[in-house]
Each structure stands twice: as C-alpha cells, then as structure tokens.
N, C-alpha and C. Protein backbone atom coordinates (compact mmCIF):
# COMPACT_ATOMS: atom_id res chain seq x y z
N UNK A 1 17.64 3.28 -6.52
CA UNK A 1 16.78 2.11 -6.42
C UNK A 1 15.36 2.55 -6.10
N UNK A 2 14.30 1.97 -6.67
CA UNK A 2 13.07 2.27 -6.26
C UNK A 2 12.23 0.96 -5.91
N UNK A 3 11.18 0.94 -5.01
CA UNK A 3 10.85 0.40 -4.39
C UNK A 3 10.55 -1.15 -5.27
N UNK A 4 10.35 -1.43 -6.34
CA UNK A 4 10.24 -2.14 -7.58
C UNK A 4 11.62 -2.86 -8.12
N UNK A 5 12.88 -2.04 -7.54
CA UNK A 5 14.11 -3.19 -8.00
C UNK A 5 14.35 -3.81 -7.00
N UNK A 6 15.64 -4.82 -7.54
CA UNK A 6 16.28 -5.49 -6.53
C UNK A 6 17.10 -4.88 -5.63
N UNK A 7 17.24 -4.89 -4.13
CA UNK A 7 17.46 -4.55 -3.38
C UNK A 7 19.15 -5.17 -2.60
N UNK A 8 19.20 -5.84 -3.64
CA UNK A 8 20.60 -6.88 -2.76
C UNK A 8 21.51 -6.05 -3.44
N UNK A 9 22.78 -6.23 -2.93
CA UNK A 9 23.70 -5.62 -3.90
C UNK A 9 25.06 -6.40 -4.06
N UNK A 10 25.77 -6.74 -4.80
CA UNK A 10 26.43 -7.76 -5.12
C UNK A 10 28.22 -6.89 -5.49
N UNK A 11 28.98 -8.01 -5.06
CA UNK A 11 30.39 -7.87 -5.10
C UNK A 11 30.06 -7.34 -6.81
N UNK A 12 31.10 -6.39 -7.26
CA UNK A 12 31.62 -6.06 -8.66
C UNK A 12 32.56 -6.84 -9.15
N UNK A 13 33.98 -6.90 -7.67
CA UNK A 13 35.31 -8.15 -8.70
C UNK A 13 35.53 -8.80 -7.86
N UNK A 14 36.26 -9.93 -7.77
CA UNK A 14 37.00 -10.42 -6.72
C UNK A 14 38.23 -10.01 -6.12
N UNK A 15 38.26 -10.61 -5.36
CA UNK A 15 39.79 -9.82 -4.26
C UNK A 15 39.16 -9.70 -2.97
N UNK A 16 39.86 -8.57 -1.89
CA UNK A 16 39.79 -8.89 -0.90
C UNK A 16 39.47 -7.59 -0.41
N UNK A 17 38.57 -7.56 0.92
CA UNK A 17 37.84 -6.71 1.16
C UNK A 17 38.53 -5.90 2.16
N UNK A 18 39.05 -4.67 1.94
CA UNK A 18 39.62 -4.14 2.64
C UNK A 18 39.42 -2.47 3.67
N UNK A 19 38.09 -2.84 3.28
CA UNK A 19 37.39 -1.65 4.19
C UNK A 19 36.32 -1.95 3.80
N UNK A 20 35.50 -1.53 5.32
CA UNK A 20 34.20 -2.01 5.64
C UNK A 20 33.81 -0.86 6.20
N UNK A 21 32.71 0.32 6.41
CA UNK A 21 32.23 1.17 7.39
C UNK A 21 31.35 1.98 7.16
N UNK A 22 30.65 2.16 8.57
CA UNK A 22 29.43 2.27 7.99
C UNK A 22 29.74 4.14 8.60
N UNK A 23 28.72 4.96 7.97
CA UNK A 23 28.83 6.52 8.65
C UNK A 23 27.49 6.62 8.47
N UNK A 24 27.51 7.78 9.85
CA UNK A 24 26.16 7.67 10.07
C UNK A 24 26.01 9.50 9.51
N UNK A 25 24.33 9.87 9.34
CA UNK A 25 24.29 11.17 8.33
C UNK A 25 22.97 11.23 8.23
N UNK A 26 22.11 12.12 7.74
CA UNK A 26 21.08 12.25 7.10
C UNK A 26 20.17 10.90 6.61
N UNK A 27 19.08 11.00 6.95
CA UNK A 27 18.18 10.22 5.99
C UNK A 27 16.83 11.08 4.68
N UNK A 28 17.53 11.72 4.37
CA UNK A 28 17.09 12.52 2.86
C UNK A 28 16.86 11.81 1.79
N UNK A 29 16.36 12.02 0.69
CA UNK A 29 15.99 11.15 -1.08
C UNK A 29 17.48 11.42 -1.19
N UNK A 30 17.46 10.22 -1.90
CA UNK A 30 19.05 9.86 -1.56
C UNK A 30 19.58 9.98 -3.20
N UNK A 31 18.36 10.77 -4.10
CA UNK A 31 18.54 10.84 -6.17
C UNK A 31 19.28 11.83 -5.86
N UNK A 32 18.79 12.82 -4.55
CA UNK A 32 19.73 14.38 -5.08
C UNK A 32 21.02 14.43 -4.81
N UNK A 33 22.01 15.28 -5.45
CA UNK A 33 23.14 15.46 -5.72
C UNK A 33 23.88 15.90 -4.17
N UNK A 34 25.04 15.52 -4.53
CA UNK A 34 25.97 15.64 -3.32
C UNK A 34 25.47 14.90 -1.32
N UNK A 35 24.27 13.97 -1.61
CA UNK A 35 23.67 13.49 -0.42
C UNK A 35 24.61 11.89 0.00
N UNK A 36 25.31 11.89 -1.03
CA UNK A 36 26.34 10.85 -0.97
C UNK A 36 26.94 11.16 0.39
N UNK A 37 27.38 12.38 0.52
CA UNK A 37 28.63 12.70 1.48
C UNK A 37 27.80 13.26 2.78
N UNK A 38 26.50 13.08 2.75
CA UNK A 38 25.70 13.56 3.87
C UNK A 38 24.64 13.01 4.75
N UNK A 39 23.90 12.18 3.46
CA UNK A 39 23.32 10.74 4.29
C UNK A 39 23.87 9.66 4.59
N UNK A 40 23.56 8.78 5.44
CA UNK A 40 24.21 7.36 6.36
C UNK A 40 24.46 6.70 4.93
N UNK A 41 25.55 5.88 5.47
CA UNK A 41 26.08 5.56 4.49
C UNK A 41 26.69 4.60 4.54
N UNK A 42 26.89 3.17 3.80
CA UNK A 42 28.11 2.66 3.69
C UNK A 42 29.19 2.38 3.04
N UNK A 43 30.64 2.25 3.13
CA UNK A 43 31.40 1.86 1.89
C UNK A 43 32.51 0.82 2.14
N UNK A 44 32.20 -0.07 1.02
CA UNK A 44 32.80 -1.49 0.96
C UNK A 44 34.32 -1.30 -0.25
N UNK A 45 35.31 -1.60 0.23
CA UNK A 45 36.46 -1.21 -0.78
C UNK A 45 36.74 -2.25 -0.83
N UNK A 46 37.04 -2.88 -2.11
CA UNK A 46 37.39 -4.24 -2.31
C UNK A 46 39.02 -4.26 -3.16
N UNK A 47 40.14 -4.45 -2.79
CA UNK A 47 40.67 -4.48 -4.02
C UNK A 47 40.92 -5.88 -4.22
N UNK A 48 41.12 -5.69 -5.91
CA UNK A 48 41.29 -6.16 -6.87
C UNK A 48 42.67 -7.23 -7.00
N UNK A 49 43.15 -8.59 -7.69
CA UNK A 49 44.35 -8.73 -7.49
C UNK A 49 45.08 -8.32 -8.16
N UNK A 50 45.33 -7.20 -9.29
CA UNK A 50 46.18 -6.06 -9.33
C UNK A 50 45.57 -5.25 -8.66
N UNK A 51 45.41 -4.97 -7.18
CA UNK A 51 45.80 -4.08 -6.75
C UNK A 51 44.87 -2.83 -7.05
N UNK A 52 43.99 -2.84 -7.83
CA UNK A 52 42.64 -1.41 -7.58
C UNK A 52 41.72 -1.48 -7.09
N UNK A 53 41.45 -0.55 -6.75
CA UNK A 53 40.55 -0.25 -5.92
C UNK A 53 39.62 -0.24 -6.34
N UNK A 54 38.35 -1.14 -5.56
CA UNK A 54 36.87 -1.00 -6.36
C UNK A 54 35.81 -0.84 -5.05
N UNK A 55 34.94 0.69 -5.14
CA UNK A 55 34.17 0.66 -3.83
C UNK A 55 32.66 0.56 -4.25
N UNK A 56 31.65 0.10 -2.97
CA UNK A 56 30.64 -0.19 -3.18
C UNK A 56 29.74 0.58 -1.64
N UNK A 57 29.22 2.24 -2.36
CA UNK A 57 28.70 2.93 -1.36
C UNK A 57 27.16 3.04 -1.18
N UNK A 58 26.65 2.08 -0.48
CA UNK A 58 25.45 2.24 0.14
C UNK A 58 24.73 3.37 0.85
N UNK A 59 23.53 3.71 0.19
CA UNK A 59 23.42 5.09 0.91
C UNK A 59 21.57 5.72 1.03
N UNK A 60 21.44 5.51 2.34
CA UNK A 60 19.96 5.23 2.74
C UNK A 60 19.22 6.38 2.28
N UNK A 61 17.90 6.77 2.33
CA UNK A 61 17.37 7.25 2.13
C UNK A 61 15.99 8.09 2.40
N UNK A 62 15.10 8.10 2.43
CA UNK A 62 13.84 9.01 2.70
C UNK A 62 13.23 7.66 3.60
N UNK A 63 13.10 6.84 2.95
CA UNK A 63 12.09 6.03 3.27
C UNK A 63 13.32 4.35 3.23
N UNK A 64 14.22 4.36 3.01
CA UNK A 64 15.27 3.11 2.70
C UNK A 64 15.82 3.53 4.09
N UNK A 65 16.12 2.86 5.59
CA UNK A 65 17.06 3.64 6.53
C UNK A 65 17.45 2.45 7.09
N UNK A 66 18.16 1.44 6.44
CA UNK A 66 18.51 0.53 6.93
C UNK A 66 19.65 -0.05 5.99
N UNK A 67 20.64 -0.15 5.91
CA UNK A 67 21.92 -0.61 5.29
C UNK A 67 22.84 -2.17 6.28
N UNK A 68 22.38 -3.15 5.11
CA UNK A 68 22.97 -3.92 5.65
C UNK A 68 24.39 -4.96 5.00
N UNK A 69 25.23 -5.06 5.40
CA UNK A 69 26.40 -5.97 4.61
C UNK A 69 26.89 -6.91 5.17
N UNK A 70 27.40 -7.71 4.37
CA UNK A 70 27.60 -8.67 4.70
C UNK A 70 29.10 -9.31 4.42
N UNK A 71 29.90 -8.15 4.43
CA UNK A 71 31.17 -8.41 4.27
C UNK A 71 32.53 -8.11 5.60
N UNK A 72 33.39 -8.62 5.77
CA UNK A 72 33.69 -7.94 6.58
C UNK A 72 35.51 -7.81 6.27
N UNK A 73 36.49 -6.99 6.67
CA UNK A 73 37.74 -6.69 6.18
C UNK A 73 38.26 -7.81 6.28
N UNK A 74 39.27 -8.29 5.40
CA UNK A 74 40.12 -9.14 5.17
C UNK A 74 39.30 -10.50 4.77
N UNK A 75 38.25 -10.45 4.37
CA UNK A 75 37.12 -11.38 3.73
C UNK A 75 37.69 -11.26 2.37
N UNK A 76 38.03 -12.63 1.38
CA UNK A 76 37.88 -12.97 -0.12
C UNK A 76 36.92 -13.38 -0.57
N UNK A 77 35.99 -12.39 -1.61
CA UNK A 77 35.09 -12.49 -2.33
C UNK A 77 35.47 -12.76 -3.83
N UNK A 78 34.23 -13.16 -4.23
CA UNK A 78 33.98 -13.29 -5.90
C UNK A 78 33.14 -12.46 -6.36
N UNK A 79 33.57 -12.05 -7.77
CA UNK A 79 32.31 -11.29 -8.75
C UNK A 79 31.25 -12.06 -8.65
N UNK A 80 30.06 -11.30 -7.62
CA UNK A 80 28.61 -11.80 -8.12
C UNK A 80 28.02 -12.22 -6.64
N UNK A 81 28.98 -12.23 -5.60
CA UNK A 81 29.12 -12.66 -4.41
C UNK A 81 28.01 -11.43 -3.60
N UNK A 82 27.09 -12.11 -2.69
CA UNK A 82 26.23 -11.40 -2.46
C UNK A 82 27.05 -10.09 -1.61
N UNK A 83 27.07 -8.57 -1.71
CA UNK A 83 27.65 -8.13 -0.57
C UNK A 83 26.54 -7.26 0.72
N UNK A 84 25.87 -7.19 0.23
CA UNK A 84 24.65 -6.82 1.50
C UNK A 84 23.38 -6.15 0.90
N UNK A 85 22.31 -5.40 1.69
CA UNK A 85 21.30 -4.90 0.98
C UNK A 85 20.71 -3.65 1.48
N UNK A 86 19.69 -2.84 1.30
CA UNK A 86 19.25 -1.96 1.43
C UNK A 86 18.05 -1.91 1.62
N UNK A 87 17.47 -1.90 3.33
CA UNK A 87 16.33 -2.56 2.84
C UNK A 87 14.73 -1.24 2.40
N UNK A 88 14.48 -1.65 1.65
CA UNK A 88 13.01 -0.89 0.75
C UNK A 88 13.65 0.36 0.21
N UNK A 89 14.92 -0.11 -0.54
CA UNK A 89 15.47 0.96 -1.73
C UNK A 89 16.09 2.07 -0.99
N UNK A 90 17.42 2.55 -2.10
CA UNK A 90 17.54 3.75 -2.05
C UNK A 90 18.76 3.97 -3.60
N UNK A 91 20.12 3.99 -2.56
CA UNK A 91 20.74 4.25 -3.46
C UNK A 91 22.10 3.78 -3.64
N UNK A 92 23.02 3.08 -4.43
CA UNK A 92 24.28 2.40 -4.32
C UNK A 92 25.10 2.81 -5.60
N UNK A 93 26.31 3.42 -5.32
CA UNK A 93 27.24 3.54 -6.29
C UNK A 93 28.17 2.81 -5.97
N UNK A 94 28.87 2.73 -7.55
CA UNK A 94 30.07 2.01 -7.94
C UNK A 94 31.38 3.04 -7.55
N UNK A 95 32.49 3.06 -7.23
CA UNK A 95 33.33 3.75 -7.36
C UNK A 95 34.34 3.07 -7.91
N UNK A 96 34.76 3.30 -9.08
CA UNK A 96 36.18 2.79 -9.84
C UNK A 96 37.11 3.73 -10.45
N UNK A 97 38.39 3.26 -10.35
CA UNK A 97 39.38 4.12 -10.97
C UNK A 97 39.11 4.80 -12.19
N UNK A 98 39.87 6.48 -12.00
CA UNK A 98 39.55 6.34 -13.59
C UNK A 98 39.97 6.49 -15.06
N UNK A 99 40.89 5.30 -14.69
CA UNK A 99 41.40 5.13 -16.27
C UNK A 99 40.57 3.32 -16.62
N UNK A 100 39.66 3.24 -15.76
CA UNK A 100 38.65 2.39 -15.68
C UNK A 100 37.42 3.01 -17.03
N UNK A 101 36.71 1.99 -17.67
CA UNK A 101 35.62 2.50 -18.77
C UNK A 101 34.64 2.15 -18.68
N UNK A 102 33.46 3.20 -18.47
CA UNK A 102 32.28 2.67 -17.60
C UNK A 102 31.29 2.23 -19.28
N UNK A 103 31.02 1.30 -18.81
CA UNK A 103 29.91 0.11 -20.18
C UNK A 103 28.30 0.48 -19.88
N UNK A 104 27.66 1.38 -19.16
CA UNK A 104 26.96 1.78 -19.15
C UNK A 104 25.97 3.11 -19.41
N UNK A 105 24.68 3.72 -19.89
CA UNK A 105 24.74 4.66 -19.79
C UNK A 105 24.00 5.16 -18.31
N UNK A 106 23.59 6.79 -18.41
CA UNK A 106 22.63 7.25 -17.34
C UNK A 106 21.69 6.26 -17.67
N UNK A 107 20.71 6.19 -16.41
CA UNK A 107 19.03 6.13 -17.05
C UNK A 107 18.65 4.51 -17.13
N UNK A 108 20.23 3.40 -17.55
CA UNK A 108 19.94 2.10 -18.55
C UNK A 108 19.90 1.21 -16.98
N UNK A 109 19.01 0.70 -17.34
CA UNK A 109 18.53 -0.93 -16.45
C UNK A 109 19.31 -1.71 -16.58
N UNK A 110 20.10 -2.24 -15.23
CA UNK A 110 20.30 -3.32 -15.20
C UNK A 110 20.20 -4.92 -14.43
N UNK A 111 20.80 -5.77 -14.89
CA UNK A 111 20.47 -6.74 -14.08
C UNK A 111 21.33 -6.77 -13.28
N UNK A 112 21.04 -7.58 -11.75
CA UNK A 112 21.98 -7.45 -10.63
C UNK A 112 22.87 -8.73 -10.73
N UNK A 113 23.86 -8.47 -10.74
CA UNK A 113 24.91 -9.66 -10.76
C UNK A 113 24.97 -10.06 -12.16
N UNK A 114 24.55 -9.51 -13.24
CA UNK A 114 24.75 -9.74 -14.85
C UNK A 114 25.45 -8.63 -15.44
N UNK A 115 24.73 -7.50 -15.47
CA UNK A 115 25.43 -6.50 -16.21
C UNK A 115 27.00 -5.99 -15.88
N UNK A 116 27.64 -6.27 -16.72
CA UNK A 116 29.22 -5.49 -16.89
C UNK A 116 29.23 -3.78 -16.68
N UNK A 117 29.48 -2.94 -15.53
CA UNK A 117 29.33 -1.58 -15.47
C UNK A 117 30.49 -0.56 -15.59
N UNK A 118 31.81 -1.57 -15.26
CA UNK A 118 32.70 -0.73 -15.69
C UNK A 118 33.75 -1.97 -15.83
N UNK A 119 35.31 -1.65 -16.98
CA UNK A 119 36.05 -2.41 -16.58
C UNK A 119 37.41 -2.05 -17.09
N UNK A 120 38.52 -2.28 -16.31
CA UNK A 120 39.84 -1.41 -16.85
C UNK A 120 39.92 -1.61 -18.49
N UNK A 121 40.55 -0.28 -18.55
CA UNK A 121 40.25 0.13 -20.04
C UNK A 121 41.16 -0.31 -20.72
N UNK A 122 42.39 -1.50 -20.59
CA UNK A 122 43.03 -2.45 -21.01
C UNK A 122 42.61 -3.66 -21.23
N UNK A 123 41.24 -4.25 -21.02
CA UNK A 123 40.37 -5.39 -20.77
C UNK A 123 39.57 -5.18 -21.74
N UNK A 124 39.52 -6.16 -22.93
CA UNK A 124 38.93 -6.74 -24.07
C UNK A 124 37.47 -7.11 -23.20
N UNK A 125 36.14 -7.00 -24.20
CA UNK A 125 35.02 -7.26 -23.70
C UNK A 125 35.12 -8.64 -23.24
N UNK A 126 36.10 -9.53 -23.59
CA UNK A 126 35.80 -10.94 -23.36
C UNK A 126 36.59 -11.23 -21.97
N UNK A 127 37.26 -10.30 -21.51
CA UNK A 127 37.75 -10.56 -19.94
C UNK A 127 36.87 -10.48 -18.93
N UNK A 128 36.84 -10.65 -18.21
CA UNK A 128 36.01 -10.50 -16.68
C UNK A 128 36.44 -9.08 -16.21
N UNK A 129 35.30 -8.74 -15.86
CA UNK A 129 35.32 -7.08 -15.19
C UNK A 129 36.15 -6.95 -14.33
C-alpha cells in the first residue's frame, strides 16, 4: 500500500472468524521480502463454510506502525465486510489454499471490496469468491 491507496481492508469470504492476533516485530518497508515473518503484524483467519481457510495478514511498516481490526474470534462476517485498517499504508496479504486460483496479476490495481483475487478452483467465474 502506498500512501495514495485505500487503507481499509475488507473481509475476502464469509464465515467465521477464527483467529485474531496481533505479533509484535520490526517496523521496516514492509515491499521487502521475507519482512512478513519479522515485522508487527496481524493475522485474521476466517474460515469459510466449507471449511477453508482464508487469512488476512496485516503488516506495518517504515512509516505505517499502527494496525488496526476490527474483528474479533467467533465473529460472522460477510464478503466485503469492513475488517480493519492500516493506518498511512503499508502492507496486507491474502493467504489462500492452494488448490485455490489466484484472478490476479503482480503489479495490477485493485479496487477494495470489488476485485475477485482468488477463488477455489472448482468455482465458475459466476460464483462468489
């Protein structure tokens, strides 16, 4: 994220939120590789109602050192459902299974709470992610 996007970050599927936590780590540029597992951090695991696992890892940065959510365990969410923010950018990955098919490339813009980024690879474009 750079200081110019949106900063909120939003549920991927619905289901139920089954880990919430925050770790604390480094506040480094949060583009370079392997700073996932070293700067503060958070991760939101939501599963799915079959049952997969879908995580959402917040992860501060140089100048971003504030991670906030708004979910908490055993909470039922919806796709699109606000789940917390980051405040003045950094960095948020998706984590999905992977026989899951990611609909995106490197590099491509998207919109928050619009774009489709990944979705089990048994799911016709016309299903819900």
């Amino acid at each position: 994220l750079s200081v110019f996007d949106v900063h909120v970050q939003r549920t991927p599927a619905d289901g139920e939120v089954v880990h919430s936590a925050l770790t604390s780590g480094r506040k480094e540029a949060a583009f370079k590789e392997g700073l996932d597992r070293i700067n503060e951090r958070h991760l939101t695991v939501i599963r799915r109602p079959g049952g997969d696992l879908i995580g959402v890892r917040q992860i501060v940065g140089l100048l971003a050192r504030r991670i906030v959510c708004y979910l908490q365990v055993g909470q039922q969410v919806t796709r699109g459902q606000h789940l917390g923010l980051i405040k003045f950018g950094s960095r948020v990955d998706l984590l999905v299974p992977a026989s899951y098919q990611v609909e995106v490339a490197k590099g491509q813009r998207m919109r928050n709470g619009e774009t489709v980024m990944a979705r089990r690879a048994k799911e016709s474009k016309g299903d819900p992610p």
